[in-house]
Protein backbone atom coordinates (compact mmCIF):
# COMPACT_ATOMS: atom_id res chain seq x y z
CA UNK A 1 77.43 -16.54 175.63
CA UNK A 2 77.38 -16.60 179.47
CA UNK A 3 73.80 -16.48 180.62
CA UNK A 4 73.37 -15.23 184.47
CA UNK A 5 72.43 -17.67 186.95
CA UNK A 6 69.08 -18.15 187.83
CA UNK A 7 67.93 -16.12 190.77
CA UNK A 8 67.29 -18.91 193.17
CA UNK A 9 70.73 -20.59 192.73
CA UNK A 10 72.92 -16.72 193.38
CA UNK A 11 73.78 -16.54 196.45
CA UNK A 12 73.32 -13.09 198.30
CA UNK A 13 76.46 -11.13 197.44
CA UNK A 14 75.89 -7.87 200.01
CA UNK A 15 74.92 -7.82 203.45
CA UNK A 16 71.43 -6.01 202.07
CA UNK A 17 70.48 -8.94 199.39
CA UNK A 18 71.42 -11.60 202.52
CA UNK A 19 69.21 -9.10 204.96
CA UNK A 20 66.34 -9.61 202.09
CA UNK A 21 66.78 -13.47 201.87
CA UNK A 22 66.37 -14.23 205.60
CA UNK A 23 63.42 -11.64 205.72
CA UNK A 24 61.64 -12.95 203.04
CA UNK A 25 62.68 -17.10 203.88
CA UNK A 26 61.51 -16.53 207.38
CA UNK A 27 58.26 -15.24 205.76
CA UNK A 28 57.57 -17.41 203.63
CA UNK A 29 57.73 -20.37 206.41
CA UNK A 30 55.46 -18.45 208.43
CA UNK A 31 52.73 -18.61 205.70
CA UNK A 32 53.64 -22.29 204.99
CA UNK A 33 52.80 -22.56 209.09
CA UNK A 34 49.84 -20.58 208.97
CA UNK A 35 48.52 -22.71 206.27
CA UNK A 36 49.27 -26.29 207.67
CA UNK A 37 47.82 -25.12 210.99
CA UNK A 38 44.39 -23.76 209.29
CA UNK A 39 44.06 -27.21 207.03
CA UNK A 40 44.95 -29.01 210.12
CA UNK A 41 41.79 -27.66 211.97
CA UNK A 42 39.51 -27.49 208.73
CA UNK A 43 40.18 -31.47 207.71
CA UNK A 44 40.35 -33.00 211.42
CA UNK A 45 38.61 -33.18 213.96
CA UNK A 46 39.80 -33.87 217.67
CA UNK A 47 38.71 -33.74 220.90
CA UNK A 48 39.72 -31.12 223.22
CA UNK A 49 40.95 -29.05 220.43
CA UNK A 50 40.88 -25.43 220.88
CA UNK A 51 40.47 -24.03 217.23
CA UNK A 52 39.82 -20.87 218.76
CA UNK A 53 43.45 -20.64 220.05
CA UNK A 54 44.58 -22.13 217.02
CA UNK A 55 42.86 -19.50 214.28
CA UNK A 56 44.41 -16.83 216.56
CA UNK A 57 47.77 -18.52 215.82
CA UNK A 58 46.47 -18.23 212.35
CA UNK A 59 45.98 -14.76 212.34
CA UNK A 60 49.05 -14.13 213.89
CA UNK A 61 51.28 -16.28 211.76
CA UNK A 62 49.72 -14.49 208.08
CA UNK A 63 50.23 -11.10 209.37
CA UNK A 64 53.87 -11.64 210.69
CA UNK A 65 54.62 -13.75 207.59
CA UNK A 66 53.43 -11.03 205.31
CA UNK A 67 55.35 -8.42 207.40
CA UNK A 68 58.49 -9.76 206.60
CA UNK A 69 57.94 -10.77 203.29
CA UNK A 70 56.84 -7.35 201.87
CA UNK A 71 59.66 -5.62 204.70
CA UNK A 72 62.01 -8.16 204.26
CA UNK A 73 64.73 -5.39 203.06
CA UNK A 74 64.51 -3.46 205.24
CA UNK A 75 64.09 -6.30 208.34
CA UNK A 76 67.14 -5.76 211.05
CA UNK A 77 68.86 -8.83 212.07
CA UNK A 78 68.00 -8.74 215.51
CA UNK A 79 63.73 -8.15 214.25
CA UNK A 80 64.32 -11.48 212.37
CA UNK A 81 65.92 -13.21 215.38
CA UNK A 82 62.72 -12.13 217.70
CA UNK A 83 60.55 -13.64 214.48
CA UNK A 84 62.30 -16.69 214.95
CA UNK A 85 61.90 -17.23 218.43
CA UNK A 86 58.27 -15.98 218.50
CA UNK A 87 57.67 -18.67 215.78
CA UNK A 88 58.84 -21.44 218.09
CA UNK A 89 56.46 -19.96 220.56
CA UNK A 90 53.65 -19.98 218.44
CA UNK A 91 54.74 -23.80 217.27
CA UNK A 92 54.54 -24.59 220.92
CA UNK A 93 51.01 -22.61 221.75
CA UNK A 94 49.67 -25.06 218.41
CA UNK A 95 50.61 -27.60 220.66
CA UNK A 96 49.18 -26.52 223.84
CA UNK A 97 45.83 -26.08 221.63
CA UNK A 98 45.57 -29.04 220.11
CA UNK A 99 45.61 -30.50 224.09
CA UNK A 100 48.13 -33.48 222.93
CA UNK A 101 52.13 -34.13 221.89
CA UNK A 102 51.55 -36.21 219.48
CA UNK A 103 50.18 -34.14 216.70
CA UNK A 104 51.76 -32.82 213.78
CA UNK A 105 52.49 -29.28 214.69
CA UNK A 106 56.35 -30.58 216.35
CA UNK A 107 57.09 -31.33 212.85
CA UNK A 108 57.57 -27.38 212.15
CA UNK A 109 60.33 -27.20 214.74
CA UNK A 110 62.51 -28.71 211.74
CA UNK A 111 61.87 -25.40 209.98
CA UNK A 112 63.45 -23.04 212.73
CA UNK A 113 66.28 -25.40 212.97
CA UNK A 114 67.09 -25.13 209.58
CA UNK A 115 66.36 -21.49 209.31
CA UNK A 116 68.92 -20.47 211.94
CA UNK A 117 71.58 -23.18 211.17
CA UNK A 118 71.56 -21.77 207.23
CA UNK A 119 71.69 -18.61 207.99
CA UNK A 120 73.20 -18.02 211.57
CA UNK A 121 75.48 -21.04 212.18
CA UNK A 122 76.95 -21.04 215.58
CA UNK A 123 76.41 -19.56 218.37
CA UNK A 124 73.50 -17.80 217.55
CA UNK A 125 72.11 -21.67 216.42
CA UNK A 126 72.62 -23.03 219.84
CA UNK A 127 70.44 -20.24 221.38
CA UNK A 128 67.56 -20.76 219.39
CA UNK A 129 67.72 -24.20 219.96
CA UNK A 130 67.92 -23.86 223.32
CA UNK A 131 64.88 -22.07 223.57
CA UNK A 132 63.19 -24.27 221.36
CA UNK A 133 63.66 -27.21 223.80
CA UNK A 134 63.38 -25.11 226.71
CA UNK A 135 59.76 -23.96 225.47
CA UNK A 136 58.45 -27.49 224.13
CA UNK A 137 59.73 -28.51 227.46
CA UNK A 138 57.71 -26.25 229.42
CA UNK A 139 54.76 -27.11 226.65
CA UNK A 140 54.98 -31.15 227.39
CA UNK A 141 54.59 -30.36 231.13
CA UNK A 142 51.44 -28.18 230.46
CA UNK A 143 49.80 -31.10 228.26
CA UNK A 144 51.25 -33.93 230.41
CA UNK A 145 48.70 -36.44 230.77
CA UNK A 146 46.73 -36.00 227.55
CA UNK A 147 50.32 -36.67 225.46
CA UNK A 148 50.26 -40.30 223.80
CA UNK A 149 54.19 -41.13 224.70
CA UNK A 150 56.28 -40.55 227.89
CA UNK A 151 56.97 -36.32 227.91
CA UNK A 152 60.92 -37.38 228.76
CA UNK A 153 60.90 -39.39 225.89
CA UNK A 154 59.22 -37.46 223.14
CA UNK A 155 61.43 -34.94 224.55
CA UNK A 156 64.49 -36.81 224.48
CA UNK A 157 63.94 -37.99 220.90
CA UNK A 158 63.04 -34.15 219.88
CA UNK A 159 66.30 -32.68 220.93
CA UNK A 160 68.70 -35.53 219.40
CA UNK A 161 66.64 -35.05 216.09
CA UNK A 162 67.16 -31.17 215.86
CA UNK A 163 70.49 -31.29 217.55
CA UNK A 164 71.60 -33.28 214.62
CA UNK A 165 70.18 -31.32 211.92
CA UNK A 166 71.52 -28.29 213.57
CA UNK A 167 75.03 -29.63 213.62
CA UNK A 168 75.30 -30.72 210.23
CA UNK A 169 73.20 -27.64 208.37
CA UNK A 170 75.75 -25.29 210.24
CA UNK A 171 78.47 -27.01 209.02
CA UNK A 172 77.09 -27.09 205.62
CA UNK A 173 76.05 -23.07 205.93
CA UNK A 174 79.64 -22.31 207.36
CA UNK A 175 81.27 -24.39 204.33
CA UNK A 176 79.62 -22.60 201.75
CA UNK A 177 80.00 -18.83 203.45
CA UNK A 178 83.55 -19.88 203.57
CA UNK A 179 83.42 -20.76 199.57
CA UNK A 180 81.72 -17.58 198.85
CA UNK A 181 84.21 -15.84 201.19
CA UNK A 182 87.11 -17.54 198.87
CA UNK A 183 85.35 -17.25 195.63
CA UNK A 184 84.75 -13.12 196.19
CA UNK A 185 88.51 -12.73 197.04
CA UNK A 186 89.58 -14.07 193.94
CA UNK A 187 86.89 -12.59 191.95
CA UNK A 188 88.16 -9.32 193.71
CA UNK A 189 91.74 -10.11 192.66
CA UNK A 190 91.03 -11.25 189.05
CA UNK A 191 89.63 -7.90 189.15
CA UNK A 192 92.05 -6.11 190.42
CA UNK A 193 94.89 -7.89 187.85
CA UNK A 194 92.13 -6.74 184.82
CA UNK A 195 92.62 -3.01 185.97
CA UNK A 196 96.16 -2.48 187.27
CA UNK A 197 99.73 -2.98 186.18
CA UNK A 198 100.89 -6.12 187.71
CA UNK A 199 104.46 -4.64 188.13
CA UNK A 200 103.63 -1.26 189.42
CA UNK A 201 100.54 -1.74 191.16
CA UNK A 202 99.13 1.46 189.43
CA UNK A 203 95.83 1.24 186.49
CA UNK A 204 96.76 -0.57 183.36
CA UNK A 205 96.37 0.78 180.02
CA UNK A 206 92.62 -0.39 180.16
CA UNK A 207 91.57 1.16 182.92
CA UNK A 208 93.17 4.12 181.86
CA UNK A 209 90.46 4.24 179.28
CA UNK A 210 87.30 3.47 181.03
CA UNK A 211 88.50 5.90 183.62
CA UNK A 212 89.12 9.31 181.27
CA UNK A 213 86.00 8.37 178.96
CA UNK A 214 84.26 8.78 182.90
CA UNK A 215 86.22 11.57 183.54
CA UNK A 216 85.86 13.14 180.17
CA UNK A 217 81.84 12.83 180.96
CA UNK A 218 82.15 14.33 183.84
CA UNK A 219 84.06 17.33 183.33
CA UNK A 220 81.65 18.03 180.23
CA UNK A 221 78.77 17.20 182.31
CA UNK A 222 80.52 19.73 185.53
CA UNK A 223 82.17 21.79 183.03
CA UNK A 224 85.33 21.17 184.99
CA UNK A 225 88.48 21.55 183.92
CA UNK A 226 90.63 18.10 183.25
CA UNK A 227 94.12 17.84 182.24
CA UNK A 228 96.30 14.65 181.13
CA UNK A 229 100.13 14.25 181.87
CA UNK A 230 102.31 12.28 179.68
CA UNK A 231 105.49 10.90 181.94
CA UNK A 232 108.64 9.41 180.40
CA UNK A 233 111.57 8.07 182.46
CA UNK A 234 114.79 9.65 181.00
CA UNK A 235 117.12 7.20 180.00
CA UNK A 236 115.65 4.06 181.37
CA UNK A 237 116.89 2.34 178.56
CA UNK A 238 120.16 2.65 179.29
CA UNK A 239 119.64 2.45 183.09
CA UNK A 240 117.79 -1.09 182.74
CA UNK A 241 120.82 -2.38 180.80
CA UNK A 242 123.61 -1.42 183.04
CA UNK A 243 121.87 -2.59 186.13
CA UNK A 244 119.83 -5.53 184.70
CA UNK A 245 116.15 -5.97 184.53
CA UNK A 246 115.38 -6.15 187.94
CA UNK A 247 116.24 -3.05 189.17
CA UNK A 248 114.44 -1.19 186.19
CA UNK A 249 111.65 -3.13 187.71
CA UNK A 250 112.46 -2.30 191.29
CA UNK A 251 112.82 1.60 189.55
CA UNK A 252 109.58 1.66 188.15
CA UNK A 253 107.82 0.28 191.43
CA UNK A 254 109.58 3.01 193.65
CA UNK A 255 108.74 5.63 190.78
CA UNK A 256 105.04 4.94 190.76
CA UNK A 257 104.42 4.72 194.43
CA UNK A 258 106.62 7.79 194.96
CA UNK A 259 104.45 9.82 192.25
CA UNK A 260 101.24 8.39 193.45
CA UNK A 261 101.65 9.82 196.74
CA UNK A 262 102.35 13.43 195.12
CA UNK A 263 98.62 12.92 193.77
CA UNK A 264 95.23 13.25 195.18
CA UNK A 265 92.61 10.59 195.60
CA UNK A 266 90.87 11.54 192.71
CA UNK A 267 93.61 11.53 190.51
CA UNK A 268 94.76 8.65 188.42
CA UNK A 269 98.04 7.36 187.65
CA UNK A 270 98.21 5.10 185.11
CA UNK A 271 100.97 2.97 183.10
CA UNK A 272 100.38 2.20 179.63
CA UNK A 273 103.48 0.35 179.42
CA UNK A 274 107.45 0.43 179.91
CA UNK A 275 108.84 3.29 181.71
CA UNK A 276 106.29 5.79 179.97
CA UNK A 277 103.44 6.91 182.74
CA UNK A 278 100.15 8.85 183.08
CA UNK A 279 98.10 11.16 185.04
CA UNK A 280 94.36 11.92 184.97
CA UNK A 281 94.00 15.63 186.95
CA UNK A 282 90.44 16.11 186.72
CA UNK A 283 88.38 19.73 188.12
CA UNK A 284 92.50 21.10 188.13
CA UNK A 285 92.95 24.52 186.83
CA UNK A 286 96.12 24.57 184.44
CA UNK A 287 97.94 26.08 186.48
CA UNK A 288 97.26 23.80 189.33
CA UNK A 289 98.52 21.01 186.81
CA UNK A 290 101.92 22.57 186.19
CA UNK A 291 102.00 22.73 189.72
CA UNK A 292 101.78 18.75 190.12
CA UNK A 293 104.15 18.16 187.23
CA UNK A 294 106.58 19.89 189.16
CA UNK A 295 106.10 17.85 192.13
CA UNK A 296 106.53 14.81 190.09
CA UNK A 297 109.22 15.42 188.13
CA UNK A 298 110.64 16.47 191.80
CA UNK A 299 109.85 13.30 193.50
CA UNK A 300 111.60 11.01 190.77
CA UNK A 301 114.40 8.92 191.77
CA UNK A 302 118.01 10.98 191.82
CA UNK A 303 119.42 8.31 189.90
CA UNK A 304 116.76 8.99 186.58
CA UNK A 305 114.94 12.57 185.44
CA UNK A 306 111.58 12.68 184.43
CA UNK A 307 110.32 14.45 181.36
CA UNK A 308 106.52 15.32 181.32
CA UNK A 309 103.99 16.70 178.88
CA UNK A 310 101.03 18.46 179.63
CA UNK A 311 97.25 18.84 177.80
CA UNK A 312 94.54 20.96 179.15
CA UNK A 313 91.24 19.06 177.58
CA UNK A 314 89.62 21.35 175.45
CA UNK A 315 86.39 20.98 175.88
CA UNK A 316 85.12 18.63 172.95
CA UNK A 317 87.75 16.56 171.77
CA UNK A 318 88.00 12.87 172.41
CA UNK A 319 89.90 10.96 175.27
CA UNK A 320 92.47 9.59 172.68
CA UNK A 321 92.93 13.01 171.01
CA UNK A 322 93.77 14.38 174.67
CA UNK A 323 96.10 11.95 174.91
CA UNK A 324 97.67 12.21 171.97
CA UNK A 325 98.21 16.06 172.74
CA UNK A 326 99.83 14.59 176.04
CA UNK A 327 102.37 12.56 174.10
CA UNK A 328 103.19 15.08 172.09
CA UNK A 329 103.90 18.03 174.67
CA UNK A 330 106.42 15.15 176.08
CA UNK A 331 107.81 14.91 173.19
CA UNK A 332 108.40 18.57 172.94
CA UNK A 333 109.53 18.62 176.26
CA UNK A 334 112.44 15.59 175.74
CA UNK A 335 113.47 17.43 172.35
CA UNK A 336 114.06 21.14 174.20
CA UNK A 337 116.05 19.42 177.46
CA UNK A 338 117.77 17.10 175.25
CA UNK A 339 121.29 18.57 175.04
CA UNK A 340 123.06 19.38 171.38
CA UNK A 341 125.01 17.27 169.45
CA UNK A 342 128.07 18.84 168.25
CA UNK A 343 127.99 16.20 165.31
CA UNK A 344 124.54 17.03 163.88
């Protein structure tokens, strides 16, 4: 049996489960900030520290944290890009506090990189970076004197670090969006081959199931009227073996696409198998029906007829007896157009 995959290894699949990711990642690294910042200040002490400044940071860093955690579904993209930058700010102000460069607080910088390179590779990378470097920048002049190493050079060594891990976490975020990308196309068209006829492009006998048992729910749950129509090809038989397989094929494509576009969206036209055809008509009066038959049977091919059978559901019985009253109208219907034979 195939068990799901565990949450934290599925991969967002809609732009609203991706929205809630981000919100709730760039959360939780604003706790994770809050807290090194207040253990920082409760298990050191240094001179010229301004705890005062940094509990403010504190403060600021739980309640934005928790903001997007709780909102993170709801959290536009461009709220979560002004978290991100005011983060780096607030990175930069622990700094400034703590009166020196050579404290532990640049070490967070790591986080934003990563954050933005996962989840916005690109462009939108290389801006946040940017103002990263342009902030700790300004934040290495303002300390200056009091910093341990050369400003230039922790500088320097700052922006070749994160420009590094920027590079190569974008181009590990853009190589696995582009799997996902790849692997939800083919899901989509392993999908699409479990549900239609590979010839005809129209639903398969299976999804010709699922969709009247829906149907069949709905018009008892509406109480709407749904009829089914039974479509045969006359003659096919013959037809396929005088001009080969291929152009029954060819036939069959040009039949369905020219009866599907005699149909409305929220009918269904469906092929069981060789040249024999059906249509769902749900919430269609019966003599709206006959009046679709008749379109179909005039927008076959001039080289074949078309013989149809009608069933108007009645109310209770079962999607296979509907169909089965379907089959049998055509039946009906081939016997009475059939022409005598002089012999029987």
């Amino acid at each position: 049996m195939n068990r799901p995959a565990p949450p934290w290894k599925t991969y967002p699949e809609t732009e609203e489960e991706a929205r809630g990711v981000r919100g709730r990642t760039c959360g939780v690294l604003y706790l994770a900030g809050a807290l090194g910042v207040l253990l920082s200040v409760a298990l050191s002490e240094q001179p010229g520290r301004d705890e005062t400044g940094l509990l403010l940071i504190v403060a600021t860093a739980l309640t934005v944290g928790a903001a997007l955690v709780l909102g993170s579904s709801w959290t536009p993209t461009r709220v979560l890009h002004g978290a991100i930058a005011l983060g780096t700010a607030l990175i930069c102000l622990c700094v400034y506090f703590s009166g020196t460069a050579a404290g532990v607080y640049e070490t967070m910088f790591v986080w934003v990189v990563l954050l933005t390179a996962y989840f916005f590779p690109g462009r939108a990378t290389a801006l946040h970076v940017g103002w990263l470097l342009s902030a700790y920048a300004v934040t290495l002049v303002a300390v200056g004197a009091s910093a341990g190493a050369s400003p230039l050079l922790r500088w320097s060594l700052l922006a070749l670090v994160l420009g590094v891990a920027a590079t190569v976490m974008s181009m590990l975020a853009a190589g696995l969006q582009r799997e996902m990308r790849q692997r939800r196309t083919l899901e989509a068209e392993l999908q699409h081959l479990a549900s239609h006829d590979a010839l005809t492009g129209v639903a398969n006998r299976r999804r010709l199931d699922e969709e009247l048992h829906r149907e069949l729910a709905r018009a008892r749950r509406h109480d709407w009227t749904l009829c089914a129509v039974w479509l045969d090809l006359d003659d096919f038989k013959v037809y396929n073996d005088r001009h080969g397989h291929a152009a029954g094929d060819e036939l069959l494509r040009t039949a369905a696409r020219d009866w599907q576009a005699q149909l409305r969206e929220t009918d269904l036209l469906a092929r069981p198998g060789g040249d024999e055809f059906v249509v769902i008509l749900p919430d269609c009066p019966p003599h709206q029906a006959r009046n679709v038959v008749e379109r179909l049977r005039g927008a076959t091919l001039p080289a074949l007829s078309c013989s149809a059978g009608l069933a108007v559901w009645d109310g209770d019985e079962s999607a296979t007896a509907l169909l089965g009253r379907a089959d049998a109208a055509l039946y009906e219907s081939k016997q009475v157009s059939r022409p005598a034979n002089p012999g029987a």
